[in-house]
N, C-alpha and C. Protein backbone atom coordinates (compact mmCIF):
# COMPACT_ATOMS: atom_id res chain seq x y z
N UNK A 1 6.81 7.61 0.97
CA UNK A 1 6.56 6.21 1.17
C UNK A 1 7.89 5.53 1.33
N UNK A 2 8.47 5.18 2.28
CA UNK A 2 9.23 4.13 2.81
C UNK A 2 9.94 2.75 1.93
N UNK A 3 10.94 2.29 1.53
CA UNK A 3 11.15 1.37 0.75
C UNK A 3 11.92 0.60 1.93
N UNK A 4 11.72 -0.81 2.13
CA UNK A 4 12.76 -1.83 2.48
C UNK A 4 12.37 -2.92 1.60
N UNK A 5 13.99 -3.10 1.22
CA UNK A 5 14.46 -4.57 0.51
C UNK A 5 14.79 -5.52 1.31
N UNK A 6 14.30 -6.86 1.05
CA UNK A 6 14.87 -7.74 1.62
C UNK A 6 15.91 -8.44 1.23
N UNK A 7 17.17 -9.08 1.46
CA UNK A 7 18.03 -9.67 0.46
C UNK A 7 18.03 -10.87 0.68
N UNK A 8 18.93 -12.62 0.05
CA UNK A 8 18.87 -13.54 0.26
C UNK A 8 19.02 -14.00 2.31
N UNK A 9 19.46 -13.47 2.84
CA UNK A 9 19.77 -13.88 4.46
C UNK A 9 18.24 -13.80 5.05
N UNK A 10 17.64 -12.56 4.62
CA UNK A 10 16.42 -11.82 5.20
C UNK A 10 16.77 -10.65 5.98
N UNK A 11 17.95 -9.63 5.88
CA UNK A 11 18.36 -8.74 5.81
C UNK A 11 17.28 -7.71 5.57
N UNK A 12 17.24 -6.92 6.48
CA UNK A 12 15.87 -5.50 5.51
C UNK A 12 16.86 -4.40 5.29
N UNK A 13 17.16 -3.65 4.37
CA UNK A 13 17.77 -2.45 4.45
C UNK A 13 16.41 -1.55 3.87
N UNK A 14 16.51 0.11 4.66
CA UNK A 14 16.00 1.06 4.48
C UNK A 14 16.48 1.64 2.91
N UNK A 15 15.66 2.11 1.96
CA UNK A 15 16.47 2.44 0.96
C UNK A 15 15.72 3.99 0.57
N UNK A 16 16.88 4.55 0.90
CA UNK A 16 16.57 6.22 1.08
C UNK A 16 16.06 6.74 -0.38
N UNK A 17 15.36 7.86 -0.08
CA UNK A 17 15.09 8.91 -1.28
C UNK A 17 13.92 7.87 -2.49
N UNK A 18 13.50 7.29 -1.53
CA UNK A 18 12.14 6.51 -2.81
C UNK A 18 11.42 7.00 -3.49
N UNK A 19 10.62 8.14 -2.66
CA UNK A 19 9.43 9.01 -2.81
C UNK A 19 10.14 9.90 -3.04
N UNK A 20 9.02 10.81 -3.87
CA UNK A 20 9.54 12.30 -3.74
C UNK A 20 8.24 13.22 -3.60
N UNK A 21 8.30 14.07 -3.72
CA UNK A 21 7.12 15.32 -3.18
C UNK A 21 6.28 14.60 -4.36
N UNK A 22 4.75 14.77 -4.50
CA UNK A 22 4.11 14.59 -5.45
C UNK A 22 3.67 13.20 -5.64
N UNK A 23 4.23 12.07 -5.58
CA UNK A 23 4.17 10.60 -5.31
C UNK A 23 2.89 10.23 -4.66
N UNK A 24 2.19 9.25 -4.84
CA UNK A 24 0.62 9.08 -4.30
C UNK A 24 0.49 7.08 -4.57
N UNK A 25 -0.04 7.04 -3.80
CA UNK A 25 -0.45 5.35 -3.62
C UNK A 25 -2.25 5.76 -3.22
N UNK A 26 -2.76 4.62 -4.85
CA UNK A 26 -4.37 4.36 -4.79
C UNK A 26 -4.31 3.12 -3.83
N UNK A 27 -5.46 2.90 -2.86
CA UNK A 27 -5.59 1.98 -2.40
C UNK A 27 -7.18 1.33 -2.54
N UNK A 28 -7.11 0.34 -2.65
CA UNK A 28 -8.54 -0.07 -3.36
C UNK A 28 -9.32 -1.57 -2.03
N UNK A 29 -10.23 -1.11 -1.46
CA UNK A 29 -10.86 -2.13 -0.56
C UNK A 29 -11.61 -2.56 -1.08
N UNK A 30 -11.85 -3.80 -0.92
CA UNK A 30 -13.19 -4.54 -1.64
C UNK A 30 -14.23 -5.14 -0.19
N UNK A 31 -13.44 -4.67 0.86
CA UNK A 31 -14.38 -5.33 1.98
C UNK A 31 -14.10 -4.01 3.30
N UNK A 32 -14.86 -4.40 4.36
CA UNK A 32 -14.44 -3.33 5.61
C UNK A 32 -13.39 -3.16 5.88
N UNK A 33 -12.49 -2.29 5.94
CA UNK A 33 -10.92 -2.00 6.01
C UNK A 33 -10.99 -0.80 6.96
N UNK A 34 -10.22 -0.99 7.61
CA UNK A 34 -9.48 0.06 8.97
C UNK A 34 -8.34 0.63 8.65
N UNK A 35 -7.90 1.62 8.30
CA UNK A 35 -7.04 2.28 7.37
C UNK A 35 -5.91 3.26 8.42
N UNK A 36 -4.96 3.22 9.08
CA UNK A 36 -3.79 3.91 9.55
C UNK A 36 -2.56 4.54 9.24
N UNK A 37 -2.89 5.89 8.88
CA UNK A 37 -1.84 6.37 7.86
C UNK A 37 -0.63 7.40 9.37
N UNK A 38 0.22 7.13 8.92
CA UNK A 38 1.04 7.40 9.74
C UNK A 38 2.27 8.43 8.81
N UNK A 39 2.60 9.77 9.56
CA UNK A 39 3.17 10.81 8.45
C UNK A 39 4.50 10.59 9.13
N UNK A 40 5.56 9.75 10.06
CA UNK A 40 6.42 9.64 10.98
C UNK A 40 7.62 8.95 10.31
N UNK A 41 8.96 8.73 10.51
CA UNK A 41 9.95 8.24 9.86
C UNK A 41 10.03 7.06 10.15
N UNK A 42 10.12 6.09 9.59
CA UNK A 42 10.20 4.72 9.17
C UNK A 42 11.10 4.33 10.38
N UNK A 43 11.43 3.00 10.75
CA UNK A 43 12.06 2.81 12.18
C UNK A 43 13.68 2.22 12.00
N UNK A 44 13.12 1.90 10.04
CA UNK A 44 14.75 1.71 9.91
C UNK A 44 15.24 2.90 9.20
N UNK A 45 14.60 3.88 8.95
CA UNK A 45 15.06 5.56 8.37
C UNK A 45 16.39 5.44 9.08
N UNK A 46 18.23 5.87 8.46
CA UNK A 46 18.95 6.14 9.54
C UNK A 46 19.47 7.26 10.15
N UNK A 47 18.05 8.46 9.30
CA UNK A 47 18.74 9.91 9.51
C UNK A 47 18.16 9.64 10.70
N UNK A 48 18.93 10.81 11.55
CA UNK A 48 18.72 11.38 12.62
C UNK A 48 17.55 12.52 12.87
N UNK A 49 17.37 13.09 11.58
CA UNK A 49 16.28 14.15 11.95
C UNK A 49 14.71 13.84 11.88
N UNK A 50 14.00 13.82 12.63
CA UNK A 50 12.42 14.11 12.28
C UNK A 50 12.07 14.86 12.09
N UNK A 51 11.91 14.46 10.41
CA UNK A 51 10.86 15.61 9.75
C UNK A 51 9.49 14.78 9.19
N UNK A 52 8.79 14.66 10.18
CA UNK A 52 7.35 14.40 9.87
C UNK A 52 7.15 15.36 8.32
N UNK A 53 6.11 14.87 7.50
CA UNK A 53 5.80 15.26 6.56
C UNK A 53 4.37 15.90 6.07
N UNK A 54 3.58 16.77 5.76
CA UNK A 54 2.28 16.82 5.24
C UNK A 54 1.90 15.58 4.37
N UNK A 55 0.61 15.07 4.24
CA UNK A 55 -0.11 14.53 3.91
C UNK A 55 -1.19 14.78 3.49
N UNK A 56 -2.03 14.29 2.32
CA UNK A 56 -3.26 14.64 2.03
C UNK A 56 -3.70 13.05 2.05
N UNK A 57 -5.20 13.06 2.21
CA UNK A 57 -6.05 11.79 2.23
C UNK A 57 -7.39 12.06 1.41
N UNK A 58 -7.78 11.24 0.77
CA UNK A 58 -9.02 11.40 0.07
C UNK A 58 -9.39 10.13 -0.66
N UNK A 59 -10.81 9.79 -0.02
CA UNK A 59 -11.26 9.05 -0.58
C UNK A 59 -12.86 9.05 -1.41
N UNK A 60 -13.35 7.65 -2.13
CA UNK A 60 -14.35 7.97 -3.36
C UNK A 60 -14.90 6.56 -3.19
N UNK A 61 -15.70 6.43 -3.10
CA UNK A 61 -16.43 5.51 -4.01
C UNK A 61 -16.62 4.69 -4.95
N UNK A 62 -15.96 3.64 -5.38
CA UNK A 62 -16.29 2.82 -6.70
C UNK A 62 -17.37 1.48 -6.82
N UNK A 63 -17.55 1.84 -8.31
CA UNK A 63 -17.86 0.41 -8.29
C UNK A 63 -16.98 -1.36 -7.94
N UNK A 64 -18.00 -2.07 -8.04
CA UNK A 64 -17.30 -3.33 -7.30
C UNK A 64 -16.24 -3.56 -9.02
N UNK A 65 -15.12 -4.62 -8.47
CA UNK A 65 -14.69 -5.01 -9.40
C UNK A 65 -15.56 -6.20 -10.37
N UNK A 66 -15.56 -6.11 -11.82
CA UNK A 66 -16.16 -6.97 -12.48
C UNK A 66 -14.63 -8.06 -12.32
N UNK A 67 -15.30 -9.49 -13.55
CA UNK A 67 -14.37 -10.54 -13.63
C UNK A 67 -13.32 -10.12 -14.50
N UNK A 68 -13.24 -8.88 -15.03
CA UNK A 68 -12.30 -8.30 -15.83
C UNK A 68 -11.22 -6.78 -15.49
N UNK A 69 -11.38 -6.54 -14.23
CA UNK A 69 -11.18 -6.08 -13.79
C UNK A 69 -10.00 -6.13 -13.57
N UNK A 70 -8.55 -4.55 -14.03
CA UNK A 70 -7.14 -4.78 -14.00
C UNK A 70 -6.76 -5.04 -12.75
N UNK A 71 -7.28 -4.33 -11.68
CA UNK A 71 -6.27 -5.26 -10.10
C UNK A 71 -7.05 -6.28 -10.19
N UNK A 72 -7.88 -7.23 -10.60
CA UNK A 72 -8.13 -8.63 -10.26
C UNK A 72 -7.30 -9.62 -11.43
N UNK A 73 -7.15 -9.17 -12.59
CA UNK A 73 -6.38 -9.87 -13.26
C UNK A 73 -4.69 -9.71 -13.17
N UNK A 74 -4.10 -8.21 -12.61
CA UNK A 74 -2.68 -8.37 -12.94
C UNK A 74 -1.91 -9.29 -11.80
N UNK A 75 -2.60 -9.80 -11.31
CA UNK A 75 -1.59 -11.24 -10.98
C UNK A 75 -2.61 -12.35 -10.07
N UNK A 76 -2.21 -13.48 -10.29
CA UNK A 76 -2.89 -14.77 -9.77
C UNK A 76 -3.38 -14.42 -8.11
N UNK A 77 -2.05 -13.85 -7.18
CA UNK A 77 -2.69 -13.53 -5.86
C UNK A 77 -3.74 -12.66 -5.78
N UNK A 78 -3.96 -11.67 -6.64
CA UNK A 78 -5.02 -10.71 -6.72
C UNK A 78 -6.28 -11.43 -6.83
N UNK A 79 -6.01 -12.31 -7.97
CA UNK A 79 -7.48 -12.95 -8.38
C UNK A 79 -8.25 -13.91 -7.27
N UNK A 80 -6.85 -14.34 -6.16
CA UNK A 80 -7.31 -15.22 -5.34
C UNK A 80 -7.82 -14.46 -4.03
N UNK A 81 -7.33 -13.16 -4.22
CA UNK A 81 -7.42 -12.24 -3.05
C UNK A 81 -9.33 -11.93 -3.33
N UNK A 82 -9.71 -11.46 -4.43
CA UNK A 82 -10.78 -10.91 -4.53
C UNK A 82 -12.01 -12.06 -4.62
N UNK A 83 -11.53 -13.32 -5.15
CA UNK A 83 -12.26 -14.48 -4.60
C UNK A 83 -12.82 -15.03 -3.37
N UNK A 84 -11.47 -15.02 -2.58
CA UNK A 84 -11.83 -15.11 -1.35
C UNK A 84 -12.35 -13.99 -0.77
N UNK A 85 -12.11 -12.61 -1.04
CA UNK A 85 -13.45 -11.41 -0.12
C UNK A 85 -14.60 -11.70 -0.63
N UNK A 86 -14.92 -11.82 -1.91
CA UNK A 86 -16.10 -12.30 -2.87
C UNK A 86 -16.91 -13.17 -1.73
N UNK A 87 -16.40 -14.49 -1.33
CA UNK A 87 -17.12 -15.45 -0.64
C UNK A 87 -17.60 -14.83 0.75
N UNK A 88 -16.91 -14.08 1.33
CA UNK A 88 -17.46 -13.79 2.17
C UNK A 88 -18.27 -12.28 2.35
N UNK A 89 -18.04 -11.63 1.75
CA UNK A 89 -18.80 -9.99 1.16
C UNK A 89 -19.90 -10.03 -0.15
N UNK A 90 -20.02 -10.52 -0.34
CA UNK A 90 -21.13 -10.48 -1.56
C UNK A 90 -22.20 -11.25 -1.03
């Protein structure tokens, strides 16, 4: 997984060696989502070599989030995020 920082100017630097083998990102939809996973080097990567990478994908089923729910409470945009799919998906 890819890291860029932004700094005060709006500067992006690439910041190498983020991930390492084993590393995994849950991703959680609460509405229809179109999903594009791409295994290719980042465009600000500044090595020279392409080494595309293996990947695994797998997905499951959950239940909906309740009003207590940890990604709807750990931060205010979340709560406003799942509000607003709420209004229009439920």
């Amino acid at each position: 997984f890819s890291k860029v920082t932004v700094d005060d100017m709006g500067n992006l630097t690439f910041v190498s060696g983020n991930s390492q083998p084993g590393d995994f990102v849950d991703l959680r939809f609460e509405m229809n989502t179109l999903v594009v996973v791409v295994s290719s080097q980042h465009v600000l990567d500044p090595s020279s070599l392409y080494l595309p990478k293996p990947f695994a994908l797998s997905a499951r089923a959950i239940s909906a989030a309740g009003p207590y729910d940890f990604c709807r409470k750990s931060c205010p945009e979340n709560e406003r995020g799942f509000y607003n799919t709420e209004l229009v998906f439920r």
